[in-house]
C-alpha atoms as a PDB file:
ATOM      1  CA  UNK A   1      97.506 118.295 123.697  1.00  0.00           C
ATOM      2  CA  UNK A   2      98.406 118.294 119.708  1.00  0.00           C
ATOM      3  CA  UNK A   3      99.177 121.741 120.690  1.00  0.00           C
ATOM      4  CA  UNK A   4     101.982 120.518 122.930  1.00  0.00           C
ATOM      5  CA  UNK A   5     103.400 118.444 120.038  1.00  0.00           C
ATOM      6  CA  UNK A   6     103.101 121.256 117.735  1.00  0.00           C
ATOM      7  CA  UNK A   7     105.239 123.355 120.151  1.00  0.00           C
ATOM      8  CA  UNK A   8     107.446 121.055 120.475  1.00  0.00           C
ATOM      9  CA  UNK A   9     107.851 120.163 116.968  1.00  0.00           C
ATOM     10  CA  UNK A  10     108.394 123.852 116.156  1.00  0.00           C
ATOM     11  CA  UNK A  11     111.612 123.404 118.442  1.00  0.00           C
ATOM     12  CA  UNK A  12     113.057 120.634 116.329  1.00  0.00           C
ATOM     13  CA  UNK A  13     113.016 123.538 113.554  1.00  0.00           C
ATOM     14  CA  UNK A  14     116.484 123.257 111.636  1.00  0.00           C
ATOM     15  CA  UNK A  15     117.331 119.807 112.429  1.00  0.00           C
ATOM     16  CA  UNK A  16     119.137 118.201 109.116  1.00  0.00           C
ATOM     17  CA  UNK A  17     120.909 115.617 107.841  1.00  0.00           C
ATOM     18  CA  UNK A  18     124.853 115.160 107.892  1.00  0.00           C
ATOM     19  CA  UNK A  19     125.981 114.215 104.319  1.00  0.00           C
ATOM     20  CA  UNK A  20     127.872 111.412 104.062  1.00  0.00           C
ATOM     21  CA  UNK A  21     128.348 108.250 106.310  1.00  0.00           C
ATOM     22  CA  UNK A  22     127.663 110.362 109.589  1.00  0.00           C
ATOM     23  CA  UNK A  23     124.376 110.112 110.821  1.00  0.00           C
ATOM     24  CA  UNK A  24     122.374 113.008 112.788  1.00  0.00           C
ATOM     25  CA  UNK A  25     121.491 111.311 116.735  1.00  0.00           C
ATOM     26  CA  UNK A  26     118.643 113.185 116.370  1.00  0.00           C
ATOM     27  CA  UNK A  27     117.101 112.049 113.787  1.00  0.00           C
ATOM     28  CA  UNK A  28     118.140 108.548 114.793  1.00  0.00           C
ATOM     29  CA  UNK A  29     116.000 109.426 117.985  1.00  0.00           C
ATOM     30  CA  UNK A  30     113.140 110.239 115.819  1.00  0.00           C
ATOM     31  CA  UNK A  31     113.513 106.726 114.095  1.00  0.00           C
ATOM     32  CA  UNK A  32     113.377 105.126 117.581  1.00  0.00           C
ATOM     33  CA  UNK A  33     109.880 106.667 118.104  1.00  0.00           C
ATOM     34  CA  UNK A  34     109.135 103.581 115.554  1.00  0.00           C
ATOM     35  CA  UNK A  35     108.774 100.025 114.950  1.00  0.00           C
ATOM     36  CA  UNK A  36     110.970 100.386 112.421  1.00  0.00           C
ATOM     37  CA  UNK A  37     114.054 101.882 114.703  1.00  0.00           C
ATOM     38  CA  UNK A  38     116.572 102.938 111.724  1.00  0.00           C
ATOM     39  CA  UNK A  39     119.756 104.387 112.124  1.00  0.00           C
ATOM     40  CA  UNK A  40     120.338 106.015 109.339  1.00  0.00           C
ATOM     41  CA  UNK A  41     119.223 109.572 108.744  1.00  0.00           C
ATOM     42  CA  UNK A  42     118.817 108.306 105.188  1.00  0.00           C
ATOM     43  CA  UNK A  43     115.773 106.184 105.806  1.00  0.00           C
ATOM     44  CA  UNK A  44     112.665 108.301 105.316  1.00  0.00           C
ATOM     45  CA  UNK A  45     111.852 110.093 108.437  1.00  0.00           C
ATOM     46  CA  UNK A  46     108.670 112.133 107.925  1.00  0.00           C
ATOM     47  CA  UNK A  47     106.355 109.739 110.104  1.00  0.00           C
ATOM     48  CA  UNK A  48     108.939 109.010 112.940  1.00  0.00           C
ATOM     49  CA  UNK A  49     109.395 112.857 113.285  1.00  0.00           C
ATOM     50  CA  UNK A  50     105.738 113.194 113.824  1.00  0.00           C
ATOM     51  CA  UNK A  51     105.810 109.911 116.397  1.00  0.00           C
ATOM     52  CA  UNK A  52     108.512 111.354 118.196  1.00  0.00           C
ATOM     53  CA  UNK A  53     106.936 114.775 118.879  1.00  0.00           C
ATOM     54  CA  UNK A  54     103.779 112.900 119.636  1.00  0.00           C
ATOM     55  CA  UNK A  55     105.740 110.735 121.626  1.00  0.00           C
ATOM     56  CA  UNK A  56     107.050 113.822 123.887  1.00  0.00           C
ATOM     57  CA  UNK A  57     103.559 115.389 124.125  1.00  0.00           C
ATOM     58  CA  UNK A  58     102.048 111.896 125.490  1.00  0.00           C
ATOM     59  CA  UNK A  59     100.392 111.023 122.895  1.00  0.00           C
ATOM     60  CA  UNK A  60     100.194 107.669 121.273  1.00  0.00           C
ATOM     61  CA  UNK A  61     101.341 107.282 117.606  1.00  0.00           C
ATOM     62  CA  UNK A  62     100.806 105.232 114.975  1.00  0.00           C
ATOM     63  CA  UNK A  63     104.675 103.499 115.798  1.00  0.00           C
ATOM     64  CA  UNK A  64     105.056 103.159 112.216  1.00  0.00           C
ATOM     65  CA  UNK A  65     107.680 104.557 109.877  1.00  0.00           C
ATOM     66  CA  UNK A  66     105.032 105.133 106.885  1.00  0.00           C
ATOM     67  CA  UNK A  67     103.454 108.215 106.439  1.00  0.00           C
ATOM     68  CA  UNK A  68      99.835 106.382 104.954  1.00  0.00           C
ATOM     69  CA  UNK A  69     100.092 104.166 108.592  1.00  0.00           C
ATOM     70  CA  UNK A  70      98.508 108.309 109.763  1.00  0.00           C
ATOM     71  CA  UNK A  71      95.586 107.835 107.773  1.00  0.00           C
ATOM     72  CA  UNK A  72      93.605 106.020 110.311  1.00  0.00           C
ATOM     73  CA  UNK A  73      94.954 107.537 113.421  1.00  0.00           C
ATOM     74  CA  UNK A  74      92.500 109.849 115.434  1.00  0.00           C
ATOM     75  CA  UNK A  75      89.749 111.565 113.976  1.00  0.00           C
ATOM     76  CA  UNK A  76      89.278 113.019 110.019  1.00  0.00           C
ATOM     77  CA  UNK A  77      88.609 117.136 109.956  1.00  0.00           C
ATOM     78  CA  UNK A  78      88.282 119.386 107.118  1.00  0.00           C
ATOM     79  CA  UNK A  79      90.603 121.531 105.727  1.00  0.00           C
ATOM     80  CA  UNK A  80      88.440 124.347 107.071  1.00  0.00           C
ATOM     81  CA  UNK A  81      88.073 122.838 110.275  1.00  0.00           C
ATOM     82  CA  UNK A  82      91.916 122.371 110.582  1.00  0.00           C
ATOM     83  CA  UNK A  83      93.816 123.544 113.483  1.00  0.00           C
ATOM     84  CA  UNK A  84      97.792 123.963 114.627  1.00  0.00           C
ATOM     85  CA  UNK A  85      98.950 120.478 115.599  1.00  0.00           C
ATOM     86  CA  UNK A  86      96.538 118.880 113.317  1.00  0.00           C
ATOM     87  CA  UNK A  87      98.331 115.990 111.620  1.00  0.00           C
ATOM     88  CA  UNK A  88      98.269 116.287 107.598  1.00  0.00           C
ATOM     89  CA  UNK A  89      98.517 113.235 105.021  1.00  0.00           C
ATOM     90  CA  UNK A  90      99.774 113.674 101.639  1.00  0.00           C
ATOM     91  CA  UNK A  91      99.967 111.563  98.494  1.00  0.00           C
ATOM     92  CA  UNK A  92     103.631 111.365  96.958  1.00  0.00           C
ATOM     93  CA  UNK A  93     103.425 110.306  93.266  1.00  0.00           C
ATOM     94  CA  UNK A  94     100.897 107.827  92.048  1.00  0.00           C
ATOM     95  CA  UNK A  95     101.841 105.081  93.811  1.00  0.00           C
ATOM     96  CA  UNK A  96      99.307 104.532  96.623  1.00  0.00           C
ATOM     97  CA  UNK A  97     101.772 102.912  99.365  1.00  0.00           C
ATOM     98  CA  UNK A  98     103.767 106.230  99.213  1.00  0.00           C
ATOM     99  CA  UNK A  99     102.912 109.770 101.340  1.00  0.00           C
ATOM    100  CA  UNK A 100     103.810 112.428 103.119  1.00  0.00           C
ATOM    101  CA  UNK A 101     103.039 113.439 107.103  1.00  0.00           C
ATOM    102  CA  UNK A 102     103.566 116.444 108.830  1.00  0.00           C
ATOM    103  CA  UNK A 103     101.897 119.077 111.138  1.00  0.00           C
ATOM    104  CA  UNK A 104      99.202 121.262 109.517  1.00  0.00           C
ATOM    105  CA  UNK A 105     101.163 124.707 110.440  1.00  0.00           C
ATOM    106  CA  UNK A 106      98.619 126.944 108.111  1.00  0.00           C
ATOM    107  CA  UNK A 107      97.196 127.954 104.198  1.00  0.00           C
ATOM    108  CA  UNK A 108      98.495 130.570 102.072  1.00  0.00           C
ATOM    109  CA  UNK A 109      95.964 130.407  98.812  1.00  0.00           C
ATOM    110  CA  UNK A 110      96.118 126.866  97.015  1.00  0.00           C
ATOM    111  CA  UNK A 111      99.082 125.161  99.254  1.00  0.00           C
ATOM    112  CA  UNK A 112      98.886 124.081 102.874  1.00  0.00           C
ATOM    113  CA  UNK A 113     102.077 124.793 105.226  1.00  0.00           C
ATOM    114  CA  UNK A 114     103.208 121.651 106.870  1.00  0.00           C
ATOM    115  CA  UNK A 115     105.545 121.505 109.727  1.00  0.00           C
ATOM    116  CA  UNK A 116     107.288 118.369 108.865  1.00  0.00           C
ATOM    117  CA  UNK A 117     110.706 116.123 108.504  1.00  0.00           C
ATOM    118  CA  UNK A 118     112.228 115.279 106.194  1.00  0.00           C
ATOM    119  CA  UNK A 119     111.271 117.779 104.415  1.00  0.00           C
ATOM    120  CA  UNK A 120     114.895 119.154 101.984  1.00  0.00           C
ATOM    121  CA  UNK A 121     116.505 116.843 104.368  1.00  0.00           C
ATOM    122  CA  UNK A 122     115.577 118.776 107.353  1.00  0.00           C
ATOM    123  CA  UNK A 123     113.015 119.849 109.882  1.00  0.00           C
ATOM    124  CA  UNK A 124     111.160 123.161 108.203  1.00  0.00           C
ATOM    125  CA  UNK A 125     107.892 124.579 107.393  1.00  0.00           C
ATOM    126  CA  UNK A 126     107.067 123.848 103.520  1.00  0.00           C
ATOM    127  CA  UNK A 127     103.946 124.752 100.893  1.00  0.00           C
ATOM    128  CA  UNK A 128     102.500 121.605  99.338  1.00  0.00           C
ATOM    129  CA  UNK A 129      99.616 121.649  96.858  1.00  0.00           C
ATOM    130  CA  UNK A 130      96.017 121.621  98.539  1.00  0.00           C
ATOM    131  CA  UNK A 131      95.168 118.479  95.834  1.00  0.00           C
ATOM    132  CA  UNK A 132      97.846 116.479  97.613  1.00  0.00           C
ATOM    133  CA  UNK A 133      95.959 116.318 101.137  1.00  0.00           C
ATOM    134  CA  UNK A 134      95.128 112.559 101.615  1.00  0.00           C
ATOM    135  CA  UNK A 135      93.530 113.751 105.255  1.00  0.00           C
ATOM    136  CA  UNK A 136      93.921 115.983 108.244  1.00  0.00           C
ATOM    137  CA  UNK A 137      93.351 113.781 111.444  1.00  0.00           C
ATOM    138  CA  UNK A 138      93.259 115.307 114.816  1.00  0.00           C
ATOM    139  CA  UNK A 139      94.414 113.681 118.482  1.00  0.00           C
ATOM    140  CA  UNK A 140      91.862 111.715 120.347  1.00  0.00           C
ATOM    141  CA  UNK A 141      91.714 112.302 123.562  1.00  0.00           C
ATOM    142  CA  UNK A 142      91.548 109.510 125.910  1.00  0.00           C
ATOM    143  CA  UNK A 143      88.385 110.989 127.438  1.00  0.00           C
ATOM    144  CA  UNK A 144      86.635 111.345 123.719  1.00  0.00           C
ATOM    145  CA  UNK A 145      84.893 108.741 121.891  1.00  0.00           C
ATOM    146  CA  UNK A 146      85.923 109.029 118.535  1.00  0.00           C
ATOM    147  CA  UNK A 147      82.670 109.873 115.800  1.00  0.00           C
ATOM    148  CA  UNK A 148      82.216 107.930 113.268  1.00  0.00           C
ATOM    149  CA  UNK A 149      83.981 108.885 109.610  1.00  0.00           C
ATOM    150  CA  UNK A 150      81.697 111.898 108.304  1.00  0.00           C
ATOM    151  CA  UNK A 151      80.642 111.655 104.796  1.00  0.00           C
ATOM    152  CA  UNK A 152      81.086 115.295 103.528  1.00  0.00           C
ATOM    153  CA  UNK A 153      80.551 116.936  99.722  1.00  0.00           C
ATOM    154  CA  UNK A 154      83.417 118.398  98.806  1.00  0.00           C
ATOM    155  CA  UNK A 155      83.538 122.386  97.646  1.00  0.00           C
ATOM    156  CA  UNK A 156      83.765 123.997  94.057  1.00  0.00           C
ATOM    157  CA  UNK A 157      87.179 124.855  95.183  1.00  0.00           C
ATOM    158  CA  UNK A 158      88.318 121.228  96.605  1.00  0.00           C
ATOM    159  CA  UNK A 159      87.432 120.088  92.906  1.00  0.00           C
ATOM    160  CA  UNK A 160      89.051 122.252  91.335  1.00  0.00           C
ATOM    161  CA  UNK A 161      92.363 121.854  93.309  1.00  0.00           C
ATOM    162  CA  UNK A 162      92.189 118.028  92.902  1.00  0.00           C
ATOM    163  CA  UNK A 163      91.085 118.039  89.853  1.00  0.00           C
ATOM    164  CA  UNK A 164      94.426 116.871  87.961  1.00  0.00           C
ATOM    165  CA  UNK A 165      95.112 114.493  90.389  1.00  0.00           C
ATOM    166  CA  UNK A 166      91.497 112.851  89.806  1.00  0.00           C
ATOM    167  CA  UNK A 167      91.875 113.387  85.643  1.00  0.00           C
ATOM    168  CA  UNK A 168      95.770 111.794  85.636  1.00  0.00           C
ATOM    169  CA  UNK A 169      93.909 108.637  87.285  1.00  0.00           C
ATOM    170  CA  UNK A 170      90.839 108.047  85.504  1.00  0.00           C
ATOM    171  CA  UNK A 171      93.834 109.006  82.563  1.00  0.00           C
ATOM    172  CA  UNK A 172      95.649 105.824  84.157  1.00  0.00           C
ATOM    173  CA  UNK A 173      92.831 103.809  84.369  1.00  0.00           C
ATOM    174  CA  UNK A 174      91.326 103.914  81.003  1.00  0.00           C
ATOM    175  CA  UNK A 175      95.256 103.805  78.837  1.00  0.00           C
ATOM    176  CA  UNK A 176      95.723 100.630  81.203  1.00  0.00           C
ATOM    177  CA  UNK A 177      92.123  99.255  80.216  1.00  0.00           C
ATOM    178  CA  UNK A 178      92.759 100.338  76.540  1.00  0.00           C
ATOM    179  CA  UNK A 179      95.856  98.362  76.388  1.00  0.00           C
ATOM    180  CA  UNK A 180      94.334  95.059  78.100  1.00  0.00           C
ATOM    181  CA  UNK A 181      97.117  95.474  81.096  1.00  0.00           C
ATOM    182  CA  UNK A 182      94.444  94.045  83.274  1.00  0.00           C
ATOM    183  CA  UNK A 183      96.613  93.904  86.478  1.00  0.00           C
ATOM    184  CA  UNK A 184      97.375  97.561  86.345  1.00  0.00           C
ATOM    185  CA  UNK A 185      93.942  98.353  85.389  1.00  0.00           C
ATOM    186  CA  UNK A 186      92.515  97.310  88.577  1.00  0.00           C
ATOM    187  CA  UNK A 187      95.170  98.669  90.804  1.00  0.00           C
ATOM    188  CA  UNK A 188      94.213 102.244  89.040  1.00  0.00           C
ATOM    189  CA  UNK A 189      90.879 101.587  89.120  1.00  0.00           C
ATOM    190  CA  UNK A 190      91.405 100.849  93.112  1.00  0.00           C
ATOM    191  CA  UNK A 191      93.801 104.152  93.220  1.00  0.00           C
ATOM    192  CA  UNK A 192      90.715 106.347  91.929  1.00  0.00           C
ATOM    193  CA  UNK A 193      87.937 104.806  94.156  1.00  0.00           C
ATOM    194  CA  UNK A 194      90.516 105.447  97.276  1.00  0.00           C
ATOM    195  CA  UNK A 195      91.332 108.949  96.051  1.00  0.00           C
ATOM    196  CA  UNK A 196      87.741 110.126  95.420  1.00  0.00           C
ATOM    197  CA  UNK A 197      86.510 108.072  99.032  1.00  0.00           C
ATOM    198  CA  UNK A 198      89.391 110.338 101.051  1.00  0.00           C
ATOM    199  CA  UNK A 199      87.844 113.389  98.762  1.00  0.00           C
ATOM    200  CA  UNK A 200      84.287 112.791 100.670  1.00  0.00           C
ATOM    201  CA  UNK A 201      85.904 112.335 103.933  1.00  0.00           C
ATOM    202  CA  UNK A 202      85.634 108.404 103.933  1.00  0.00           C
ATOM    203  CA  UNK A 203      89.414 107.422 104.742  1.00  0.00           C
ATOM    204  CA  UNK A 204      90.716 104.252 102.936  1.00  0.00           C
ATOM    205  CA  UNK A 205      93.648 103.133 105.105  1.00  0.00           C
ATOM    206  CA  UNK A 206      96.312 100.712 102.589  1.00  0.00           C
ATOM    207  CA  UNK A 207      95.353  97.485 104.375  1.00  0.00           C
ATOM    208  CA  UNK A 208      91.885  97.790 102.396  1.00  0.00           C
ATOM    209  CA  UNK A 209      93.248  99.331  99.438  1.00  0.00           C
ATOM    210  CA  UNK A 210      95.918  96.084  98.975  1.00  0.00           C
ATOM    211  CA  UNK A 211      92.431  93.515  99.491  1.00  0.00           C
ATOM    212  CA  UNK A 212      90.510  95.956  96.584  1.00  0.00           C
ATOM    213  CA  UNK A 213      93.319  95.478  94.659  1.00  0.00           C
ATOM    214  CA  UNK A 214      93.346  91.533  95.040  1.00  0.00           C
ATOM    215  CA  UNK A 215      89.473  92.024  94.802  1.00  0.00           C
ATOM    216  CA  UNK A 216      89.882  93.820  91.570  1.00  0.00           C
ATOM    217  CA  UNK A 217      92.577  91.857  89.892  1.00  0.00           C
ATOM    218  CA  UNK A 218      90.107  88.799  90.645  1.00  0.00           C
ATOM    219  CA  UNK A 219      86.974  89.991  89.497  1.00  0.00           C
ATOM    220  CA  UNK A 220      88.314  91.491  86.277  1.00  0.00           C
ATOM    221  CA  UNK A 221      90.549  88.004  85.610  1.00  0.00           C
ATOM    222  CA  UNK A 222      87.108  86.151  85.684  1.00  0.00           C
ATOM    223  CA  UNK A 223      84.819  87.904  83.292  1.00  0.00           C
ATOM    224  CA  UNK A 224      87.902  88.519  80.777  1.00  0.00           C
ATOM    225  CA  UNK A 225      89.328  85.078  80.912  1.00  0.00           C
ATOM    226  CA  UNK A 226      92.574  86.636  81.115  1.00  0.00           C
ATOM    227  CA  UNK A 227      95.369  85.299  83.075  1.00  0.00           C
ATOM    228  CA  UNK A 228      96.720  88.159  85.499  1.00  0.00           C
ATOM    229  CA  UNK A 229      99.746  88.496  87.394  1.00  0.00           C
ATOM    230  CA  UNK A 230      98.905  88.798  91.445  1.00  0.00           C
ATOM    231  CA  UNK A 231      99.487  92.012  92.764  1.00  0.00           C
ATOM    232  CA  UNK A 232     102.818  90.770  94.896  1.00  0.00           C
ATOM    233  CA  UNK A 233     104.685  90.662  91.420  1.00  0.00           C
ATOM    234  CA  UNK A 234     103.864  93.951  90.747  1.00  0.00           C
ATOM    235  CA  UNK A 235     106.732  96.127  90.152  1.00  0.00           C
ATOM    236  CA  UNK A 236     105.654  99.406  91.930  1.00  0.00           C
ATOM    237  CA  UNK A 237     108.634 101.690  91.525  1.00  0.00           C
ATOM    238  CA  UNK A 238     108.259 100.912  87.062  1.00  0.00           C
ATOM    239  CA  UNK A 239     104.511 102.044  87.375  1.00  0.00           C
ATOM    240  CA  UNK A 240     105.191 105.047  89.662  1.00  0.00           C
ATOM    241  CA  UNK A 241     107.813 105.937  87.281  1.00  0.00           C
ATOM    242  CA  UNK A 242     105.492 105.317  84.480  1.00  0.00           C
ATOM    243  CA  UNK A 243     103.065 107.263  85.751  1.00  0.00           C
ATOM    244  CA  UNK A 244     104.407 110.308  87.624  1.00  0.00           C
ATOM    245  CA  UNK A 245     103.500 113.888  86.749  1.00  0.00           C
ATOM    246  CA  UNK A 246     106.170 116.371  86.394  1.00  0.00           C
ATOM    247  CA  UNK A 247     104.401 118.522  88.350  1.00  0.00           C
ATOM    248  CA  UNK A 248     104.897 115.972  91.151  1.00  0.00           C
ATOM    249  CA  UNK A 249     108.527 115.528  90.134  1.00  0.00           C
ATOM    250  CA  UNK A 250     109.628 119.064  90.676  1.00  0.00           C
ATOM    251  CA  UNK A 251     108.163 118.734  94.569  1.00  0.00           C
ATOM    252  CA  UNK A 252     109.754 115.993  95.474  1.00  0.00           C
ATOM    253  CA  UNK A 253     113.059 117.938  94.251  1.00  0.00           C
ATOM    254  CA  UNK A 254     112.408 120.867  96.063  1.00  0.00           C
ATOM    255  CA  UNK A 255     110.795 119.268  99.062  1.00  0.00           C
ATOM    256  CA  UNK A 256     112.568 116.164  99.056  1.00  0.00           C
ATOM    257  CA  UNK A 257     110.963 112.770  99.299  1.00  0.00           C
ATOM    258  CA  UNK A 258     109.980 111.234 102.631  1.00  0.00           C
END
């Protein structure tokens, strides 16, 4: 059945936005495949592409307009396990409320091909980097009993490929500790544990990365004596900015941000 929504995602091929105040209906359809029902081919529209074409293919969703909300839908598989119609989760940045979704539509050496939204403002089939992948999740099947998560060691080559990603967050972690910014310490401390959990095939959804956070924040408040912000005053958009690679910054130019 992820087949089906595959298919019929490939159809959807070529679908843009209008610039300007005029909004595609299309993609205003896709929107309504979500809680978050937006009418404005502006708004972000990676996840309520892949809702919609799950949608058509009768196949429940995650109804949400956030790309992470994927993480914990169906079932985790490896990239060598991955098939057509396999839904892919990305990282976008360092900020760990942000992502990418899309159909996994193939590899061609280091990057995997999503079929996706949103994606230079239009339906297409785009590279990303391998070290980006968050998790591929496949369809359960009402008949199918979903397996529990499947702790896995990760190969030479998945190191390698997410090896900046894992050095520019210890990187964040320890030029946060060295400065005493104990609030941002523990959310980059929390960012590397739920980067190097996903890595082993143990998905960390952002409903228990947000209570590590608060965990964090507390724990390292009461054995420095510090007084620390709470996480809710925590500007996210100044410490992805902070924090972004260039690397990253060139995607989201070509690929566009969704």
């Amino acid at each position: 059945m992820s087949k089906v929504a595959f298919d019929i995602a490939m159809k959807e091929l070529g679908t843009a936005e209008i610039f300007g105040d005029t909004h595609n209906s299309r993609i205003v359809e896709y929107h309504a495949a979500t809680s978050l029902r937006a009418t404005s081919d502006e708004v972000a529209w990676c996840a309520s592409f892949v809702n919609w074409c799950l949608k058509k293919a009768t196949i429940n969703g995650t109804n949400s307009a956030r790309a992470r909300s994927f993480l914990t839908w169906g079932v985790a598989v490896s990239l060598e396990e991955a098939q057509r119609g396999d839904i892919v989760v990305l990282s976008r940045g360092t900020n760990p409320l942000f992502g990418h979704v899309g159909f996994f539509a193939g590899q061609e050496g280091k990057s995997v091909l999503i079929l996706g939204g949103n994606q230079s403002n239009k339906v297409s089939i785009s590279p990303y980097p391998l070290h980006r992948i968050l998790s591929i999740r496949r369809a359960v099947m009402p008949s199918e009993t979903p397996p529990s998560p499947t702790f896995r060691i990760p190969s030479v080559f998945q190191w390698i490929a997410a090896a900046p990603t894992l050095i520019g967050k210890i990187q964040r972690f320890i030029a946060s500790a060295q400065a005493k910014n104990w609030t941002t310490s523990a959310v980059a401390l929390v960012a590397l544990v739920a980067y190097v959990g996903n890595h082993f095939g143990l998905p960390i959804d952002d409903g228990t990365v947000r209570m590590l956070e608060v965990a964090a924040i507390a724990v390292i408040g009461f054995f420095t004596g510090k007084q620390v912000e709470h996480y809710a005053q925590i500007n996210p958009q100044k410490l992805d900015a902070a924090w972004k690679s260039l690397s990253s910054l060139a995607e989201d130019i070509t690929h566009g941000q969704t």
